[in-house]
C-alpha atoms as a PDB file:
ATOM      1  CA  UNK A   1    -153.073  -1.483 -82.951  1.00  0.00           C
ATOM      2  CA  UNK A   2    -153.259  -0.911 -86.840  1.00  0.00           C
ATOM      3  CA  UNK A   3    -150.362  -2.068 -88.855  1.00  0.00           C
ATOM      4  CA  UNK A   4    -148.935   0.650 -90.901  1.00  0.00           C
ATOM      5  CA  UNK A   5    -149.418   0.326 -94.418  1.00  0.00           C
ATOM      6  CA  UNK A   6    -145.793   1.009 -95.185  1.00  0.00           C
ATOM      7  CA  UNK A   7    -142.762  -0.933 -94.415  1.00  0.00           C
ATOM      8  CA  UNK A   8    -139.967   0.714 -92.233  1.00  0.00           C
ATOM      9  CA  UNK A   9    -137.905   0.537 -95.838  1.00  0.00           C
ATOM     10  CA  UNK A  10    -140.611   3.216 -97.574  1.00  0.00           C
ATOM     11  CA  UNK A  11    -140.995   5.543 -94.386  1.00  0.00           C
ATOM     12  CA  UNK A  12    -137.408   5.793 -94.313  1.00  0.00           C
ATOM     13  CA  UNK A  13    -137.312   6.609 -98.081  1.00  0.00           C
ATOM     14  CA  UNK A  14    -140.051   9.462 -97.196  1.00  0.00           C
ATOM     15  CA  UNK A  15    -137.797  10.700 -94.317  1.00  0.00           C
ATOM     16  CA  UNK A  16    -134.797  11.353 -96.969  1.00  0.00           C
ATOM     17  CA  UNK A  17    -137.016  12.767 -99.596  1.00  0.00           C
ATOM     18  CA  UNK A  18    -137.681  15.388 -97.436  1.00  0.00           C
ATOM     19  CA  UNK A  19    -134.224  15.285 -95.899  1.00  0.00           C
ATOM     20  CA  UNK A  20    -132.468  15.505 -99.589  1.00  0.00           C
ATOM     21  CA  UNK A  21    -134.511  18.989-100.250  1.00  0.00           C
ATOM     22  CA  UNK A  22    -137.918  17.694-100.988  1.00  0.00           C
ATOM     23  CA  UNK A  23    -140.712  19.613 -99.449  1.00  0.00           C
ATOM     24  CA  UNK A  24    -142.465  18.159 -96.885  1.00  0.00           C
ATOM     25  CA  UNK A  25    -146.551  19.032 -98.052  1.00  0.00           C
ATOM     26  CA  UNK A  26    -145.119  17.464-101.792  1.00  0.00           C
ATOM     27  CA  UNK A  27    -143.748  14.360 -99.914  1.00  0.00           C
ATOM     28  CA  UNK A  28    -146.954  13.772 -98.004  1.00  0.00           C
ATOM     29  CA  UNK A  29    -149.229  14.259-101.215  1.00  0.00           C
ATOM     30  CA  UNK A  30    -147.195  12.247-103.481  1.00  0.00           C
ATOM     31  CA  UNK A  31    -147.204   9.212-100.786  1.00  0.00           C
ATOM     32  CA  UNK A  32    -150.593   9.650 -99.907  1.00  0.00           C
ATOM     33  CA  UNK A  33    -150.050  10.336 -96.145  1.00  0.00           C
ATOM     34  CA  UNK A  34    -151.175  13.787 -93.849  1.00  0.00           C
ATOM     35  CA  UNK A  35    -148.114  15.944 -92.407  1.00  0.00           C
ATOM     36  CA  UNK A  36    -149.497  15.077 -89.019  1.00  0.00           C
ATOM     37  CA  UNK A  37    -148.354  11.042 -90.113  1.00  0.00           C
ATOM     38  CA  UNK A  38    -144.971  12.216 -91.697  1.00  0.00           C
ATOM     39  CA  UNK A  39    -144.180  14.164 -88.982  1.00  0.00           C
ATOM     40  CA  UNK A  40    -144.974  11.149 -86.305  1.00  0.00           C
ATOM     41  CA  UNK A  41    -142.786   8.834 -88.365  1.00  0.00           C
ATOM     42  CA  UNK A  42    -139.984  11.331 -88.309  1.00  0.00           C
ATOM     43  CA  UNK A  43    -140.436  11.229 -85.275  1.00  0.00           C
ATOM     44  CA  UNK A  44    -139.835   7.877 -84.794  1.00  0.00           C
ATOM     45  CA  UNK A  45    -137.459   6.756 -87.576  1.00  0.00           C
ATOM     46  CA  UNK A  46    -135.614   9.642 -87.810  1.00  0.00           C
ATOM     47  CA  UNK A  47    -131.984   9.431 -88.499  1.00  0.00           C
ATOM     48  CA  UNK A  48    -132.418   5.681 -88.465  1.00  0.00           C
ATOM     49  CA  UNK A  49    -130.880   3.402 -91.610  1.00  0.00           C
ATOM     50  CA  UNK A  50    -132.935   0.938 -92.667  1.00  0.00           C
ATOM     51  CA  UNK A  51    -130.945  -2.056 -90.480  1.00  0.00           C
ATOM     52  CA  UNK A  52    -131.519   0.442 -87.466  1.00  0.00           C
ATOM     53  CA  UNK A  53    -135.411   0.123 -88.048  1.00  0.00           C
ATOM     54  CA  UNK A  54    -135.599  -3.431 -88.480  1.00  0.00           C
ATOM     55  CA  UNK A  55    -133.715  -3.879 -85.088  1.00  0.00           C
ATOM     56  CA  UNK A  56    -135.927  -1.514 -83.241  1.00  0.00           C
ATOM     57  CA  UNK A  57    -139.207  -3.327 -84.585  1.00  0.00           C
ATOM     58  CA  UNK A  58    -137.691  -6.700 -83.578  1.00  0.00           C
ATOM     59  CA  UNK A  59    -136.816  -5.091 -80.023  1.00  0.00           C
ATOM     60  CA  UNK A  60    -140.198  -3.961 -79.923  1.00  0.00           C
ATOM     61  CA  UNK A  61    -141.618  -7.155 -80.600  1.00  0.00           C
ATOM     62  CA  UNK A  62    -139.452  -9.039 -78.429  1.00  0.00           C
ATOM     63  CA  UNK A  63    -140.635  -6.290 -75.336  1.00  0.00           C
ATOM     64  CA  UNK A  64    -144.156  -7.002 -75.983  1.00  0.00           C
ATOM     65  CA  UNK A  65    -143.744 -10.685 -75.575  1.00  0.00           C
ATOM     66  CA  UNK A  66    -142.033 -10.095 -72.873  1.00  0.00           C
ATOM     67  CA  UNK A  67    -144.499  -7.837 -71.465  1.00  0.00           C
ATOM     68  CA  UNK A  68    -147.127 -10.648 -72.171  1.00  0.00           C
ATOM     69  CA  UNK A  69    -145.301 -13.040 -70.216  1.00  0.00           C
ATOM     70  CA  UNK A  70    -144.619 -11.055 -66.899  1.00  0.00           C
ATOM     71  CA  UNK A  71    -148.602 -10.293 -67.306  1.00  0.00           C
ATOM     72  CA  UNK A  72    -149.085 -14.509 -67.056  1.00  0.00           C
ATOM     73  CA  UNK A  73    -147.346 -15.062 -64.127  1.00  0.00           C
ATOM     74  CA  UNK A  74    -148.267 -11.872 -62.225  1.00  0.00           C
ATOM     75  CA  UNK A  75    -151.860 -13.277 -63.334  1.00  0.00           C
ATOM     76  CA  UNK A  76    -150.430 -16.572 -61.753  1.00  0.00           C
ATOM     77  CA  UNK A  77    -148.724 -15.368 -59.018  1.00  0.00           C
ATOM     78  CA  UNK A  78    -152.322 -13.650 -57.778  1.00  0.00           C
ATOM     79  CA  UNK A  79    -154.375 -16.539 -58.443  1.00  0.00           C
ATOM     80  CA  UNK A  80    -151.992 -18.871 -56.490  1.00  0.00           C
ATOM     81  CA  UNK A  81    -152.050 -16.334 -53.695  1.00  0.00           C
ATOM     82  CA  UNK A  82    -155.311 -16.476 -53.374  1.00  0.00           C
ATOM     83  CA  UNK A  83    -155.816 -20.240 -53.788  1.00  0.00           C
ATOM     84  CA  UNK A  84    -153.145 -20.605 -50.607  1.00  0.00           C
ATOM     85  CA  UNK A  85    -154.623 -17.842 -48.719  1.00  0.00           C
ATOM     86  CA  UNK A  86    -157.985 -20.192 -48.301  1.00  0.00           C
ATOM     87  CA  UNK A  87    -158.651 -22.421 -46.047  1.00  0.00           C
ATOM     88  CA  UNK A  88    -159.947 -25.514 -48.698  1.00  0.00           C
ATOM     89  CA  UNK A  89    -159.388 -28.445 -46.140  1.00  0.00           C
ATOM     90  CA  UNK A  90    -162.149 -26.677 -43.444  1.00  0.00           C
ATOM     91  CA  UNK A  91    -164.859 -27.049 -46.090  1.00  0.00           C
ATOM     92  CA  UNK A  92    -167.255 -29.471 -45.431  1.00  0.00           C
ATOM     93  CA  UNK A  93    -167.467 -31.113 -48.855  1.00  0.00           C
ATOM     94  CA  UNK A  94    -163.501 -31.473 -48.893  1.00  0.00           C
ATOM     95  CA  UNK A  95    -163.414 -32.884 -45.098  1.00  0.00           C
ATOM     96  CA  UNK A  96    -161.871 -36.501 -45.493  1.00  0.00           C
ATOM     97  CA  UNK A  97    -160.838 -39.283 -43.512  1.00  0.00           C
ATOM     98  CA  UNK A  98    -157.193 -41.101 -42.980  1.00  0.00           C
ATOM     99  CA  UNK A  99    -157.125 -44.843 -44.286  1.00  0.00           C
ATOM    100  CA  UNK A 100    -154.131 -47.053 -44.408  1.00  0.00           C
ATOM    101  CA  UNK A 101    -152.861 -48.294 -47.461  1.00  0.00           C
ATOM    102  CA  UNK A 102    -149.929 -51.265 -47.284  1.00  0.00           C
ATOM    103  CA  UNK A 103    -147.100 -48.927 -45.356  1.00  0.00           C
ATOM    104  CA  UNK A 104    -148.386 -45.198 -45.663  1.00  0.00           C
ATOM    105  CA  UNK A 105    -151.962 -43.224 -44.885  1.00  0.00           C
ATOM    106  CA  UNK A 106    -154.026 -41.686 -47.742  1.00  0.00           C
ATOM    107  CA  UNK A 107    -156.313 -39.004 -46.958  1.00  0.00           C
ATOM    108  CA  UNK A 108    -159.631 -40.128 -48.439  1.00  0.00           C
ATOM    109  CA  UNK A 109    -161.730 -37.186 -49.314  1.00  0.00           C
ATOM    110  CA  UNK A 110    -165.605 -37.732 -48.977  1.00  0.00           C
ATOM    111  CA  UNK A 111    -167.382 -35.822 -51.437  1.00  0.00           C
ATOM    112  CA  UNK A 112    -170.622 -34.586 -49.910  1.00  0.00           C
ATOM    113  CA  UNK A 113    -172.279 -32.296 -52.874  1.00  0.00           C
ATOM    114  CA  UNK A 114    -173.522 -33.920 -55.372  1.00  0.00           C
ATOM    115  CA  UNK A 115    -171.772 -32.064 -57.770  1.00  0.00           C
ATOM    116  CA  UNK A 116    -168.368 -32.841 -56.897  1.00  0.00           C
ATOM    117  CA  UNK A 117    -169.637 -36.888 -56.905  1.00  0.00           C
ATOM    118  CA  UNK A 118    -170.227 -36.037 -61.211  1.00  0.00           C
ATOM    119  CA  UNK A 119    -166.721 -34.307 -61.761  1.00  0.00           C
ATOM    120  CA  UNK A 120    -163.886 -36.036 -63.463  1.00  0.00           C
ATOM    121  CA  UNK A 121    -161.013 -37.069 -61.332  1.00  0.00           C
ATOM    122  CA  UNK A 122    -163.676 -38.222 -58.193  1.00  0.00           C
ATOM    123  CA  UNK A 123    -164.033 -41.579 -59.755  1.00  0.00           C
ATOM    124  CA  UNK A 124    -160.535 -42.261 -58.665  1.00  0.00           C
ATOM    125  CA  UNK A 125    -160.484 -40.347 -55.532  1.00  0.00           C
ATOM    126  CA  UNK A 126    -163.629 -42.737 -54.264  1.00  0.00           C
ATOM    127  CA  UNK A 127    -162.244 -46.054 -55.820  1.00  0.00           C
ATOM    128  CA  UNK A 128    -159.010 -44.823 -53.808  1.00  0.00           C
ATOM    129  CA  UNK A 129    -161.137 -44.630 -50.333  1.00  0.00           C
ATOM    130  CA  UNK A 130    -162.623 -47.835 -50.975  1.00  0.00           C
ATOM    131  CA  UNK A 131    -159.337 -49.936 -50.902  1.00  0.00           C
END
């Protein structure tokens, strides 16, 4: 979304121009804006003091953060979902063996694809098996 190109201190200013007897088509022409715009800011900061503006464009703000962050974990929530749902230990390239190191048993994943031999992270997995 655009940001407006006045503050919430100059649309408030329009608002009581036309509130203190101004008309509203020498309001619009003398700030530049169409009726359709001063009559959507009315609708939106009118009757509002400047302090009341300023705390509904900081709730605002604040709800679209929030907004952002239930979006990450619902994003999180399905990917985990559907990571679980899987069955990852059945695949053949992810079957592994149990080996016993000291006290406890490691399982010791064999990668079979050679792709999964060049990714980081298998280097240890492998020098793991081999102890």
């Amino acid at each position: 979304m655009r940001a407006s190109r006045f503050t919430e201190e100059q649309i408030i200013g329009m608002l009581k121009e036309q509130e203190a007897g101004a008309k509203t088509t020498e309001v619009c022409r003398k700030h530049g804006i169409s009726a359709a715009t001063f009559y959507k800011f009315k609708a939106k900061f009118g009757g509002m003091d400047v302090s009341d503006a300023r705390r509904l464009k900081a709730l605002e703000d604040e709800n679209a953060r929030l907004k952002k962050l239930l979006a990450e974990q619902m994003l999180d929530n399905a990917i985990l979902k559907d990571v679980t749902s899987k069955n990852v230990w059945s695949a053949p390239a992810l079957q592994g063996i149990w080996i016993s190191v000291g006290r406890s048993l490691r399982k010791c994943i064999r990668p079979l694809a050679s792709e999964l031999l060049l990714q980081p992270g298998h280097d240890e997995m492998r020098a793991g098996c081999s102890q």
